[in-house]
Protein backbone atom coordinates (compact mmCIF):
# COMPACT_ATOMS: atom_id res chain seq x y z
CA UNK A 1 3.28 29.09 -13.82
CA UNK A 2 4.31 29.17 -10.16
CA UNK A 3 3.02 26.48 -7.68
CA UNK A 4 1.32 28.80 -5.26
CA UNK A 5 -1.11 29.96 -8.10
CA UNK A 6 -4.61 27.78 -8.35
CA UNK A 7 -4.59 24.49 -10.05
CA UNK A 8 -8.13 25.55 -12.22
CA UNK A 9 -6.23 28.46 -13.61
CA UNK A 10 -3.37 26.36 -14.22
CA UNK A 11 -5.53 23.73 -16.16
CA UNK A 12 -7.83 26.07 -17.84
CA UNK A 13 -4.73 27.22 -19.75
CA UNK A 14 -3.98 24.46 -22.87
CA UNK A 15 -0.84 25.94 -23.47
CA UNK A 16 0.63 26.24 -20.57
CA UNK A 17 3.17 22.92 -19.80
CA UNK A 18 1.77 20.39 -17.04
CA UNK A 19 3.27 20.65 -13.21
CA UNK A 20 2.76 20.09 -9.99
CA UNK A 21 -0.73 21.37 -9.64
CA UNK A 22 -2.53 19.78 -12.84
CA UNK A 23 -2.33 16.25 -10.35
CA UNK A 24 -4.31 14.91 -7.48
CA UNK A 25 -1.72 13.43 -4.70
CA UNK A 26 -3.50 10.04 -3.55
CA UNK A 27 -1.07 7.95 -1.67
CA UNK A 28 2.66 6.54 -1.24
CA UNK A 29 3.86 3.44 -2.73
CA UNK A 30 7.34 3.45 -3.29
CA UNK A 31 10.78 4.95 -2.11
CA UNK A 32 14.20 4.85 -3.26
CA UNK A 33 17.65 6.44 -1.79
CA UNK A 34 16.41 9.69 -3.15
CA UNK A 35 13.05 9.51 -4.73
CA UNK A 36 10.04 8.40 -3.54
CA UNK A 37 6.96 7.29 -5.95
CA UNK A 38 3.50 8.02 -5.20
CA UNK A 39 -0.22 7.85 -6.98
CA UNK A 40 -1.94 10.64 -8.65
CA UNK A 41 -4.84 11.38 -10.78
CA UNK A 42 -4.62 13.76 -13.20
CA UNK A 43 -7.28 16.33 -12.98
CA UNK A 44 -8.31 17.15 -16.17
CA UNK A 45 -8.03 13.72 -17.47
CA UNK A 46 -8.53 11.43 -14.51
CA UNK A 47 -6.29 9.07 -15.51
CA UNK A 48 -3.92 7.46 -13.00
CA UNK A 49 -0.58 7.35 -12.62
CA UNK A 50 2.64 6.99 -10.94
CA UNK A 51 4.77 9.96 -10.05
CA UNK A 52 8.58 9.92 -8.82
CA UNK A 53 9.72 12.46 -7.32
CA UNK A 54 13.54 13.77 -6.16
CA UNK A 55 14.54 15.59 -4.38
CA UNK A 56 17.52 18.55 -6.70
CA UNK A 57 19.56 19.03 -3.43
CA UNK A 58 19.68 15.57 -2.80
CA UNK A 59 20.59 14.41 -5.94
CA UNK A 60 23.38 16.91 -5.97
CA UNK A 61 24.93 16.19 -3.06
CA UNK A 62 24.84 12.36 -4.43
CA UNK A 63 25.73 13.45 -7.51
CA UNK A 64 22.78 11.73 -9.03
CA UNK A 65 22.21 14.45 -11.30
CA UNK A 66 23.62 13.06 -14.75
CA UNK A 67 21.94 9.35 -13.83
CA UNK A 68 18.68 11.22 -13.56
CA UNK A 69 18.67 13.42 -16.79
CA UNK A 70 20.10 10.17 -18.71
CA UNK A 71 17.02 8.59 -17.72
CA UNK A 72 14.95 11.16 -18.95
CA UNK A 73 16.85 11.12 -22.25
CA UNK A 74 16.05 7.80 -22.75
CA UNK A 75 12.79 7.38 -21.65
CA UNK A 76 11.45 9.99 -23.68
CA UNK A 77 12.13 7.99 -27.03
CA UNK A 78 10.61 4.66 -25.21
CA UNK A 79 7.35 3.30 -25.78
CA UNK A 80 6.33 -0.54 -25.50
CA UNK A 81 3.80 -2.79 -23.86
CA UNK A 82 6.39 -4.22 -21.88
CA UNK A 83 8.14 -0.99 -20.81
CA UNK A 84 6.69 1.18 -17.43
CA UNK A 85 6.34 4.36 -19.93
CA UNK A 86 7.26 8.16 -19.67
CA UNK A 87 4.32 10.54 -20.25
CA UNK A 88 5.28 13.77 -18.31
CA UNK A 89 8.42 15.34 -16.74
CA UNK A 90 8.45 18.77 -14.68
CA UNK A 91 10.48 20.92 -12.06
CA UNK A 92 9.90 22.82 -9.34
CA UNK A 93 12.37 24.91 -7.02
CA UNK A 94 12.73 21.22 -4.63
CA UNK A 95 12.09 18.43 -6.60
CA UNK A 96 11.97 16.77 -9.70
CA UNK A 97 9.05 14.90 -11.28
CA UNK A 98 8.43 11.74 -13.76
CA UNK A 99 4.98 10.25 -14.36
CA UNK A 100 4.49 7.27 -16.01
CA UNK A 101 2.64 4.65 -16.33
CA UNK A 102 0.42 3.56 -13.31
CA UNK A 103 0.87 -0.13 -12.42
CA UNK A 104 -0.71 -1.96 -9.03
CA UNK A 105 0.47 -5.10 -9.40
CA UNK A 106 3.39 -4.96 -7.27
CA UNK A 107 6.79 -5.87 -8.03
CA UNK A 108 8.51 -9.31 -8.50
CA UNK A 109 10.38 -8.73 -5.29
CA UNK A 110 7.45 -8.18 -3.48
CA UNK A 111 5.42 -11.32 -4.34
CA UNK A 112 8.78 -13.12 -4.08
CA UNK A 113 9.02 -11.96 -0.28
CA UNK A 114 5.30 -12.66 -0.01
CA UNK A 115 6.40 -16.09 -0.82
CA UNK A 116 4.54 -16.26 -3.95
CA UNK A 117 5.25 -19.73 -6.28
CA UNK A 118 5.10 -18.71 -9.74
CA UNK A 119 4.35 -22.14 -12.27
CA UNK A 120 6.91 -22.59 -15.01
CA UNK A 121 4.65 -21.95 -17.38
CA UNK A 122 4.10 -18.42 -15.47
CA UNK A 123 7.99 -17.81 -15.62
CA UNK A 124 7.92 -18.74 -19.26
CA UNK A 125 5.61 -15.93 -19.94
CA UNK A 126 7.26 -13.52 -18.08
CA UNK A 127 11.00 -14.56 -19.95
CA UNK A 128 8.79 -14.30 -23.32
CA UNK A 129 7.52 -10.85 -22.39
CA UNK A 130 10.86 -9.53 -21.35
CA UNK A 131 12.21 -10.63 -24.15
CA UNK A 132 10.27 -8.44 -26.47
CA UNK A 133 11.39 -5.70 -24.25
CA UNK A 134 15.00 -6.52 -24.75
CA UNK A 135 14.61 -6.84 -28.40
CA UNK A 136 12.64 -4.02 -28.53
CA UNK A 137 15.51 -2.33 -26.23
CA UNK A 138 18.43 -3.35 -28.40
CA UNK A 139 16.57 -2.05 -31.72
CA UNK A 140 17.27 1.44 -29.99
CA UNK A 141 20.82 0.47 -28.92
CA UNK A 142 19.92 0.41 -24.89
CA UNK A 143 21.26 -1.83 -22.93
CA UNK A 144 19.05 -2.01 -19.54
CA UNK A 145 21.98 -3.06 -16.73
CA UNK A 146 19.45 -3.37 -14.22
CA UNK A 147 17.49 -6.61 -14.66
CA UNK A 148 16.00 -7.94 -11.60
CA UNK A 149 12.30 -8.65 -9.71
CA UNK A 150 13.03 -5.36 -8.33
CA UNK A 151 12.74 -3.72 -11.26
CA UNK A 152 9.72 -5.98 -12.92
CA UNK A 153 6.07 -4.03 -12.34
CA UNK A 154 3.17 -6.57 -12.51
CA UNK A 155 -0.21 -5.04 -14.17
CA UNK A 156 -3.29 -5.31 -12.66
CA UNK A 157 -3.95 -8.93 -15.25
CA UNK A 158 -0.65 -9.98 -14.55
CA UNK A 159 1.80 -9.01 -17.48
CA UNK A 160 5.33 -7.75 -16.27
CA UNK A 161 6.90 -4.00 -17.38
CA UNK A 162 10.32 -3.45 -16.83
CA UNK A 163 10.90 -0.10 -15.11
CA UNK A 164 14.14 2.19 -13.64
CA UNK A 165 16.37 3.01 -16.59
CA UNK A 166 18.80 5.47 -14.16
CA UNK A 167 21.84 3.25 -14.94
CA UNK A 168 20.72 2.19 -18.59
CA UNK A 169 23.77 2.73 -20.96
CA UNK A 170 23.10 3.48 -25.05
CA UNK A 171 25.59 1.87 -27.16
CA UNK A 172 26.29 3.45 -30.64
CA UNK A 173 26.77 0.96 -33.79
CA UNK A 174 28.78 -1.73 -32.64
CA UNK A 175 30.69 -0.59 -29.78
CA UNK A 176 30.69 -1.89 -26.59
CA UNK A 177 29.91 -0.13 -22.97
CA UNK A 178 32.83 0.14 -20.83
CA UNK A 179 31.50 1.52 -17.42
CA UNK A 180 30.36 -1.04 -14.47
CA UNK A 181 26.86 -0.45 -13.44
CA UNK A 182 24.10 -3.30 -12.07
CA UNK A 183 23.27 -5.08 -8.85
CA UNK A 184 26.29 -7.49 -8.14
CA UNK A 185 23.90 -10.65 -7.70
CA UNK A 186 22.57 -10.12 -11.21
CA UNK A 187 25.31 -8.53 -13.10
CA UNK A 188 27.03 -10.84 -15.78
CA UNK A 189 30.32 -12.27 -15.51
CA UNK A 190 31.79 -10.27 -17.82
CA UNK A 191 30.96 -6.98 -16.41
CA UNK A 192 33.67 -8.34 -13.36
CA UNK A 193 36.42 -9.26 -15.95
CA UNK A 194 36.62 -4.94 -16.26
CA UNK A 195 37.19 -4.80 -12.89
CA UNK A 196 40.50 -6.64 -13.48
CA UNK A 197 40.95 -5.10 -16.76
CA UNK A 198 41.26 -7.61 -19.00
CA UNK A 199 38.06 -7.45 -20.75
CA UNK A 200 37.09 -4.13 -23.78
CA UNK A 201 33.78 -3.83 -22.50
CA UNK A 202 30.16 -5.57 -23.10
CA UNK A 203 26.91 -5.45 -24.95
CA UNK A 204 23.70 -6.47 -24.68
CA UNK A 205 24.20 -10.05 -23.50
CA UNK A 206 24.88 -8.59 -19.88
CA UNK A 207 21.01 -8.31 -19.41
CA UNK A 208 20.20 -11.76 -20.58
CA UNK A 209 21.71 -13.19 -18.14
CA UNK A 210 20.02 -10.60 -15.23
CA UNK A 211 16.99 -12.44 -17.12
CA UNK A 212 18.12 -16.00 -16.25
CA UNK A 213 18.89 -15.15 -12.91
CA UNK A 214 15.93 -13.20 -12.50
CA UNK A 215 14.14 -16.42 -14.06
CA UNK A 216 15.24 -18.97 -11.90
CA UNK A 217 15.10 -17.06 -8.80
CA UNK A 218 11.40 -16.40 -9.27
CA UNK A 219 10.99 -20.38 -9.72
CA UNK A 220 12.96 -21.37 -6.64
CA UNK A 221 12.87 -18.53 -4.26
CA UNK A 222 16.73 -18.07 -4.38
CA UNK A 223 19.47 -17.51 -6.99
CA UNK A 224 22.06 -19.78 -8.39
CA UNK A 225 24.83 -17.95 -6.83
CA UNK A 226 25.57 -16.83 -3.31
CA UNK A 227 26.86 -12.92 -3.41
CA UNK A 228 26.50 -9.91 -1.55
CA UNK A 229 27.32 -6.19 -2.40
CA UNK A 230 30.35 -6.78 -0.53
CA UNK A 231 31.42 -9.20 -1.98
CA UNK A 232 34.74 -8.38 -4.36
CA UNK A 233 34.56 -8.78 -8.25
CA UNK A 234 37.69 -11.22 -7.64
CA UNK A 235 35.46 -13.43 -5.35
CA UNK A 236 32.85 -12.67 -7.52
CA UNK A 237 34.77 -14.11 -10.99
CA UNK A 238 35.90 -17.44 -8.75
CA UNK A 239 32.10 -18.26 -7.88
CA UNK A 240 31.27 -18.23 -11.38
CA UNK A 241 34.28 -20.58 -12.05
CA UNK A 242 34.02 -22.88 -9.19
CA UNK A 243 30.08 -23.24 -8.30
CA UNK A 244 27.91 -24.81 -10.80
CA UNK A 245 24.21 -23.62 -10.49
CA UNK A 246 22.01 -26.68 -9.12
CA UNK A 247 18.48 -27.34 -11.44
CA UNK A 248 15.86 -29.17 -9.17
CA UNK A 249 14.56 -32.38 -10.97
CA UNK A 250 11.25 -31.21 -10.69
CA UNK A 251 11.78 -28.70 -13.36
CA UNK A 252 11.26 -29.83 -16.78
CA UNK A 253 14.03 -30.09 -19.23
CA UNK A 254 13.04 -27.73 -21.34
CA UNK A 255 13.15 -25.16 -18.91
CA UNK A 256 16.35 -25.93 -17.29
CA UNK A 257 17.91 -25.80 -20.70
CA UNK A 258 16.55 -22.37 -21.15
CA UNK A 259 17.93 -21.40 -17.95
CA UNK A 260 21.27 -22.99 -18.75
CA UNK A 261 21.39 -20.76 -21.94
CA UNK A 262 20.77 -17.82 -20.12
CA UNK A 263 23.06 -18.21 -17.31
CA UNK A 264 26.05 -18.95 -19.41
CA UNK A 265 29.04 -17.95 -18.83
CA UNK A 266 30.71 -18.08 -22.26
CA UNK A 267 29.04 -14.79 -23.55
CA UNK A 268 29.07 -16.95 -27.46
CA UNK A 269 27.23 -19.24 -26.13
CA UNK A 270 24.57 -17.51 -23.79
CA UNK A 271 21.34 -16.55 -25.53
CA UNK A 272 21.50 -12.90 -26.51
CA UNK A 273 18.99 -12.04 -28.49
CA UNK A 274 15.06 -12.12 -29.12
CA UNK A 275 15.54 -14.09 -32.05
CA UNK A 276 17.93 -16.55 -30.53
CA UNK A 277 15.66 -17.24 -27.75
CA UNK A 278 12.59 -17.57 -30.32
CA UNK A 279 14.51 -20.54 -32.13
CA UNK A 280 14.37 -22.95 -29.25
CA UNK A 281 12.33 -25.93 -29.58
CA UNK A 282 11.08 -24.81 -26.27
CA UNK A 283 9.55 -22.11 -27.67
CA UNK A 284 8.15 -23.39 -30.96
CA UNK A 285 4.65 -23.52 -29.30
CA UNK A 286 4.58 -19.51 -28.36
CA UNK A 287 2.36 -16.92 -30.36
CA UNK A 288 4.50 -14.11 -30.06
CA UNK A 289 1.81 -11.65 -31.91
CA UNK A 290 -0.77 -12.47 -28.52
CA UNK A 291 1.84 -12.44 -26.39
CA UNK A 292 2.87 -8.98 -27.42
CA UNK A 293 -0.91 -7.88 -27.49
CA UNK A 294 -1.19 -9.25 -23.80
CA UNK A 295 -3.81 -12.00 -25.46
CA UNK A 296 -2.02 -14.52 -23.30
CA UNK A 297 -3.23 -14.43 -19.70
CA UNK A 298 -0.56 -14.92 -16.97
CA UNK A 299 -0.68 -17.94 -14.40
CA UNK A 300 -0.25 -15.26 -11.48
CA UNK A 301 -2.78 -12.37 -11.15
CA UNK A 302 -1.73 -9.67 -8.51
CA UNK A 303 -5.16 -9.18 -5.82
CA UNK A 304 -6.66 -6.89 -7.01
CA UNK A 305 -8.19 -5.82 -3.35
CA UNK A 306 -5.19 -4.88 -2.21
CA UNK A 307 -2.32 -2.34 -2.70
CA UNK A 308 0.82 -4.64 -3.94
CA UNK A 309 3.41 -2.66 -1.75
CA UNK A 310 4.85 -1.97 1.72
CA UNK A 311 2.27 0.08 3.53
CA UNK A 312 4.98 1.77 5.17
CA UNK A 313 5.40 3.99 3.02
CA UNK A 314 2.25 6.04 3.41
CA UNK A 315 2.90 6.21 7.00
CA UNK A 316 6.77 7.57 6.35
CA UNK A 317 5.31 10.12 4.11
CA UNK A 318 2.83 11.40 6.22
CA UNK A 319 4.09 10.93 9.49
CA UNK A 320 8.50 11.37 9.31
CA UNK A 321 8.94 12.97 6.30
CA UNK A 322 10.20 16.77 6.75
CA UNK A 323 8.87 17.74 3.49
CA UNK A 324 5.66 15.75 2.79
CA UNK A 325 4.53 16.09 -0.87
CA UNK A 326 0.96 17.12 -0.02
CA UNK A 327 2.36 20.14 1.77
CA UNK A 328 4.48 21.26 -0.82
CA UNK A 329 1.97 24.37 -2.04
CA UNK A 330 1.92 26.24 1.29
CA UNK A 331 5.47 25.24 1.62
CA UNK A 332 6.71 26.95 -1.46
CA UNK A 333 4.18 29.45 -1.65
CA UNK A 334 5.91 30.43 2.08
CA UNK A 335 8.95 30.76 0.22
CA UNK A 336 8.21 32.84 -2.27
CA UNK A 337 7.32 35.52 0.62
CA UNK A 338 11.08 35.29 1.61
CA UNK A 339 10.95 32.79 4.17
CA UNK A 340 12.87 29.96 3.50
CA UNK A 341 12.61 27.15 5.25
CA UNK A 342 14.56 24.35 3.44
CA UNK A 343 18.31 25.50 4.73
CA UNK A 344 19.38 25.06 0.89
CA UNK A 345 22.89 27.11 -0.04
CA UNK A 346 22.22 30.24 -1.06
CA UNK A 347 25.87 30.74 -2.65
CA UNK A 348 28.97 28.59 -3.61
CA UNK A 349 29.71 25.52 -5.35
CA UNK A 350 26.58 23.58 -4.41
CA UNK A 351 23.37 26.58 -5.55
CA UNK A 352 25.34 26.48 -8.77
CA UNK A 353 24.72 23.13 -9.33
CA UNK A 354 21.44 23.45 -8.39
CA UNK A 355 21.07 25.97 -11.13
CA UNK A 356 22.81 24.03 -13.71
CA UNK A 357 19.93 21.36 -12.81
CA UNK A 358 17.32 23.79 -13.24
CA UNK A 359 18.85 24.45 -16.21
CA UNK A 360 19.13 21.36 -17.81
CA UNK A 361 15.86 19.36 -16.39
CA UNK A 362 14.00 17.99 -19.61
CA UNK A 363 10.64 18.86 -19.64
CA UNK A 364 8.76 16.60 -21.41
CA UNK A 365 4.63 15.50 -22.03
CA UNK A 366 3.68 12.71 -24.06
CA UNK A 367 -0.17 13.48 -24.27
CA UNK A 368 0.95 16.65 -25.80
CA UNK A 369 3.84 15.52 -28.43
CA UNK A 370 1.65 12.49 -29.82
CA UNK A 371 -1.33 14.97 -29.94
CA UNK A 372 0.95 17.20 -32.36
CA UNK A 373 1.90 13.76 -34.16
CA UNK A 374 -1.37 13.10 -34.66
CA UNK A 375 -2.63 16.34 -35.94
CA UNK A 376 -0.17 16.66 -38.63
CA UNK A 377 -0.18 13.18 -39.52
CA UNK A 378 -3.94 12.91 -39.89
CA UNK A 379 -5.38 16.32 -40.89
CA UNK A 380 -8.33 14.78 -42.22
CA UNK A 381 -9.33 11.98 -39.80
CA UNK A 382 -13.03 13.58 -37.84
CA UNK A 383 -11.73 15.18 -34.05
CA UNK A 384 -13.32 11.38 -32.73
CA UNK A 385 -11.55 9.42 -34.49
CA UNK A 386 -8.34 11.75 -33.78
CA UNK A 387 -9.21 11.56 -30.06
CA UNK A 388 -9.56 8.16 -30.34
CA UNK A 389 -5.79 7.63 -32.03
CA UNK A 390 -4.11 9.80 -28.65
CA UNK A 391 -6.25 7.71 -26.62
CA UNK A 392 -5.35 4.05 -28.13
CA UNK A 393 -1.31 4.95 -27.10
CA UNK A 394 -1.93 5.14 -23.37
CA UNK A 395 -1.61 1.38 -23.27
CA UNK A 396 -0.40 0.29 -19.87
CA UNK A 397 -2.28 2.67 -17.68
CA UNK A 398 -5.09 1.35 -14.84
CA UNK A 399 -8.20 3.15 -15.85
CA UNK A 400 -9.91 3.07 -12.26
CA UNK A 401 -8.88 3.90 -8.70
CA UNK A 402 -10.28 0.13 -7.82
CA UNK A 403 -6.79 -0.48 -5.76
CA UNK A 404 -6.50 2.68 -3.54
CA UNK A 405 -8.47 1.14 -0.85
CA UNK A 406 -6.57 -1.54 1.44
């Protein structure tokens, strides 16, 4: 169904795959170097959520493409408390689209700038709720790569969701992944000793220690090591050697042992697992069953009163970008009338990888796959309670639009 056609007759239709039009554009929150994330409502639903959106001729040209179709690999087979989940995937002729979970509590990067102090009992949480991620992670073989406040979404009570899996690796039995991706300040040490070649590759201890930086940066407002993106993998390897992280005395023991485990450079000895981390005396006081049912409320709850992200970005989007999202019906529906207005390649190299993107996009809906589930797993439950089953699995969305003013 094209995008110029109505969005009632594209509802009304229950067979007919969700896009573009079945969604309510509300605002901007987000931006990366070629996607930018905004808030919709779906219509028939009214649920919120977040949608990314990039841009096909921009992600060619970056050659972005594979990164982007990973993600939607793995997402797809993803579902956890702690996770930001996947719930629908679409094309058009621009751009391509990923909703997921809808989540107003900012990032960790944000409050960090906003000069939040989180309590170590608040940082405790958040390392216990991660870690069910991770273990829930490494049960499917992923290892994450990309472990930082950046990448930590606050709800609106407080509980952290780890989003962005574009440079998540899967690992098969018990090899190891070979290819350097992360952000250098949070990137384990080992993941510089392939630089030089002298290492077979890495598992899922790399993102442990992205957790103990992450960790300690959120309690002091700064990492344990000085680096920069320039900075070489040589330089990089020597810090680790020569500068010993520095644990204020105000912290408590416990915690700075923790941290110590985590931040270990002797992969043997660093913490690397859920149930490793679950043994330490440190821990012997957590309920892991409420803390995976969110029944443990976090020290730090986002404001609820306000948006928990740059407002910037609604002005970019309305005001410099070429091709503003909100637009995009009359802009395509131009388009189809022969005048095209994006400058795109019509011919070469570049419009056929375009169409190999077109090609291979994976369209995907959530609502509609664990609908199916449900029908064929529970024939006889009544149509409420079978409702009621599709309904329980949507279990880190906000269910009003309390935060879209401010």
């Amino acid at each position: 169904m094209g995008l110029g056609q109505s969005a009632k007759a594209s509802i009304a239709a229950d067979t007919d795959e969700v896009n573009f039009d079945h969604f309510q554009i509300l605002r901007a929150i987000g931006k990366g170097s070629f996607g930018k994330v905004c808030i919709v409502q779906k219509k028939d639903t009214k649920k919120m959520y977040a949608m990314k959106y990039m841009n096909k001729l921009k992600c060619v040209e970056r050659n972005e493409v594979r990164n982007v179709l990973k993600e939607l690999q793995i997402m797809q087979n993803l579902e956890h408390p702690f996770l930001v989940n996947f719930w629908y995937s679409f094309q058009d002729e621009e751009d391509m689209f990923m909703v997921v979970d809808l989540l107003l509590g900012g990032d960790l990067r944000y409050h960090l700038q906003q000069n939040v102090h989180f309590t170590e009992s608040t940082v405790k949480l958040y390392v216990c709720e991660l870690a069910l991620a991770l273990g829930y992670l490494c049960s499917k073989r992923i290892i994450h790569r990309d472990i930082k406040p950046d990448n930590i979404l606050l709800d609106e009570h407080g509980h952290v969701h780890l989003t962005d899996f574009n440079i998540a690796a899967i690992v098969k039995d018990d090899l190891k992944a070979t290819s350097i991706a992360g952000t250098k300040p949070y990137m384990a040490p080992e993941l510089f000793d392939t630089f030089e070649g002298s290492h077979p590759g890495y598992s899922f201890s790399v993102d442990w220690w992205s957790l103990g930086i992450t960790a300690y940066e959120l309690l002091r407002g700064q990492r344990p090591y000085v680096m920069r993106s320039s900075t070489t993998a040589n330089e990089i390897l020597q810090t680790f050697h020569k500068v010993h992280p520095s644990y204020p005395a105000a912290w408590c023991l416990e915690m700075k042992s923790l941290l110590r485990k985590l931040i270990c450079i002797d992969v043997q000895k660093r913490i690397s697992c859920l149930a490793e981390l679950q043994d330490l005396d440190f821990m012997s006081d957590v309920n892991w069953d409420a803390v995976l049912s969110k029944q443990v409320p976090p020290g730090f709850v986002p404001n609820k009163r306000r948006l928990n992200c740059d407002p910037t970005f609604e002005l970019e989007e309305m005001i410099l970008e070429s091709k503003p999202l909100h637009k995009k019906k009359k802009r395509l529906a131009r388009k189809t009338k022969g005048q095209r207005s994006d400058g795109s390649p019509q011919d070469g190299q570049l419009q056929q990888r375009l169409d190999n993107v077109q090609r291979d996009f994976i369209v995907f809906n959530r609502e509609k796959s664990r609908k199916a589930m449900v029908e064929s797993e529970s024939s006889e439950l009544s149509v409420t309670e079978r409702n009621k089953a599709i309904e329980d699995g949507q279990n880190n969305n906000v269910q009003t639009a309390a935060y879209l003013t401010g």
